[in-house]
Protein backbone atom coordinates (compact mmCIF):
# COMPACT_ATOMS: atom_id res chain seq x y z
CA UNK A 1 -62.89 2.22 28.69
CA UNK A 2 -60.55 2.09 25.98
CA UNK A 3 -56.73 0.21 26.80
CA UNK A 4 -53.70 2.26 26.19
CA UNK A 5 -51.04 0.57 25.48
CA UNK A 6 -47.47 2.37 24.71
CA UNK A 7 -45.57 -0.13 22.73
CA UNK A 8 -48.07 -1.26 20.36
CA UNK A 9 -46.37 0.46 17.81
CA UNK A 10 -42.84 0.21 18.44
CA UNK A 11 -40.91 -2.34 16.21
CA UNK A 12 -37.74 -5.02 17.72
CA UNK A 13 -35.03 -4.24 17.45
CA UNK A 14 -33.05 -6.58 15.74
CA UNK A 15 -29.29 -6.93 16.62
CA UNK A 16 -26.95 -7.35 13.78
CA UNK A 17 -24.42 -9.59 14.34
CA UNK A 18 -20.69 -8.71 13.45
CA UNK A 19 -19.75 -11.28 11.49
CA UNK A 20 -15.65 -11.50 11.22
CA UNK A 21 -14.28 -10.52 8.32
CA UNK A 22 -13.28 -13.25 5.90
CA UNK A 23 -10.79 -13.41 3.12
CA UNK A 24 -12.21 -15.49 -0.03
CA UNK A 25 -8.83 -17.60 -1.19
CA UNK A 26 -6.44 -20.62 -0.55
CA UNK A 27 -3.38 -21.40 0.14
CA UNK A 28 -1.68 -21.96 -3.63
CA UNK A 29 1.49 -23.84 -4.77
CA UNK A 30 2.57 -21.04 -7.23
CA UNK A 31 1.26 -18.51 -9.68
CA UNK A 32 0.34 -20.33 -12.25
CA UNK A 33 -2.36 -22.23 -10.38
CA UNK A 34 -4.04 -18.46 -9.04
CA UNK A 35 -4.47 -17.90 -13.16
CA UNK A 36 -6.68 -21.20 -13.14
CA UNK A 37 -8.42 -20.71 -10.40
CA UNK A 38 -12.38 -19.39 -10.63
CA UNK A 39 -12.96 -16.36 -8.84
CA UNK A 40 -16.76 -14.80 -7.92
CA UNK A 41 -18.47 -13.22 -10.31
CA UNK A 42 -19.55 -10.29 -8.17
CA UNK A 43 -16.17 -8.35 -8.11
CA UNK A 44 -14.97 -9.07 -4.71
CA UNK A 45 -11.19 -10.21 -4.55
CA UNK A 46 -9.98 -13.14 -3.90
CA UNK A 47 -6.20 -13.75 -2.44
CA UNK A 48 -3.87 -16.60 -2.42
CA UNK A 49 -1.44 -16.61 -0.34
CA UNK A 50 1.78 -18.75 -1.42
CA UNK A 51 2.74 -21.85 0.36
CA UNK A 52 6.40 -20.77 0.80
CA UNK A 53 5.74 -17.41 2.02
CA UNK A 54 7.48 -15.92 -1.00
CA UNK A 55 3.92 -13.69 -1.97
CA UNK A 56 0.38 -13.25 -1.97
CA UNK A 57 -1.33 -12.67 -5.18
CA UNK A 58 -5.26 -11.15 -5.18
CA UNK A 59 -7.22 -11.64 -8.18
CA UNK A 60 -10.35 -9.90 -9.30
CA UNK A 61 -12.78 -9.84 -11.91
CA UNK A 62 -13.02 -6.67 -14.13
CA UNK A 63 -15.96 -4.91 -15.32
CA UNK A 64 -14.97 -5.49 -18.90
CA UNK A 65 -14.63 -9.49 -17.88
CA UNK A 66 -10.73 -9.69 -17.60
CA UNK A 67 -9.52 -10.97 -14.49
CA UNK A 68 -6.72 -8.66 -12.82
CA UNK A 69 -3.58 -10.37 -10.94
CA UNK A 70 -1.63 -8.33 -8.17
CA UNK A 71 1.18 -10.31 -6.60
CA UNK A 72 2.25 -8.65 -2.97
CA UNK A 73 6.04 -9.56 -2.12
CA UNK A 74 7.42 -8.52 1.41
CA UNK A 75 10.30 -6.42 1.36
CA UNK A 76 13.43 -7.38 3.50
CA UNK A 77 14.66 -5.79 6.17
CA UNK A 78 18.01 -5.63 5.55
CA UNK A 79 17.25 -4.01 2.21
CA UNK A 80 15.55 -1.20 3.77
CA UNK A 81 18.49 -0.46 5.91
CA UNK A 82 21.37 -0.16 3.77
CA UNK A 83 23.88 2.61 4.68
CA UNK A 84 25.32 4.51 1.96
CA UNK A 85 28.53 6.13 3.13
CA UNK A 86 30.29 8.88 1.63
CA UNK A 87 33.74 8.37 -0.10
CA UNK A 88 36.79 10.66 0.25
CA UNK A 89 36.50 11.66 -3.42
CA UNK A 90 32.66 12.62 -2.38
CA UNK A 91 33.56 14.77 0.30
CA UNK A 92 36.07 16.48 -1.39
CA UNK A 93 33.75 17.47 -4.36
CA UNK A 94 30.97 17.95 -2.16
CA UNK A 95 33.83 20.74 -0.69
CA UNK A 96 34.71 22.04 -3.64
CA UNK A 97 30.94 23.07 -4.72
CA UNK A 98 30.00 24.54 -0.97
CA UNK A 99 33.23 26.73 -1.82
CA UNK A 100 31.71 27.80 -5.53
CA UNK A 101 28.37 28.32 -4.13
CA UNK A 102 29.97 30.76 -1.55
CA UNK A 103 31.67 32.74 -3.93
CA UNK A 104 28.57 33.00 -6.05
CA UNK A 105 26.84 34.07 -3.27
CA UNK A 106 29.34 37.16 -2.00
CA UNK A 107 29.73 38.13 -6.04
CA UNK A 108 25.63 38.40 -5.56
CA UNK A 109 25.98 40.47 -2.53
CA UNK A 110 28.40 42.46 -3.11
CA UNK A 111 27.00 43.40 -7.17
CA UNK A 112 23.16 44.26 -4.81
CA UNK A 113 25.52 46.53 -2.17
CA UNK A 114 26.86 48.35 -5.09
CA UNK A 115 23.58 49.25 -7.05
């Protein structure tokens, strides 16, 4: 009597394992020593972060065998919120202009009403 067996053809599944994410790099002095560094062949970027904080600078190789240098700086805060306020001289022109633009608008009207 011939054996049945389900599962003789099924395959394992094999789990992949997520492997974390890491960044190729080291910690660098300055810029100048990112320009010495060797970077892999295969394309992937590298990135360096400065010691003081001040940047982070990924380099890549290019297809036509250049490396390429992008330096990342953070922006302040305080530069990001900087009020601009609005002088009295401002205000008055800014006046002065709402005014023309009114009159230029009526003239409009009025030349539309009468044709």
């Amino acid at each position: 009597m011939p054996y049945y067996n389900p599962y003789q053809y099924y395959t394992p599944y094999t789990q992949q394992y997520n492997r974390p994410a890491v960044l190729q790099g080291k910690t660098v002095d300055n810029i100048d020593v990112v320009r010495a560094i060797d970077i892999p062949l295969d394309g992937t970027t590298s990135y360096f972060p400065l010691a003081d904080g001040t940047a982070i600078a990924s380099k890549q190789l290019q297809q036509d065998g250049t490396s390429r240098i992008i330096i990342y700086k953070p922006i302040l805060g305080d530069q990001e919120k900087q009020t601009k306020y609005v002088t009295e001289t401002d205000l008055e022109n800014i006046k002065k202009e709402i005014e023309e633009l009114k009159k230029k608008v009526g003239e409009q009207h009025e030349s539309n009403a009468t044709n």
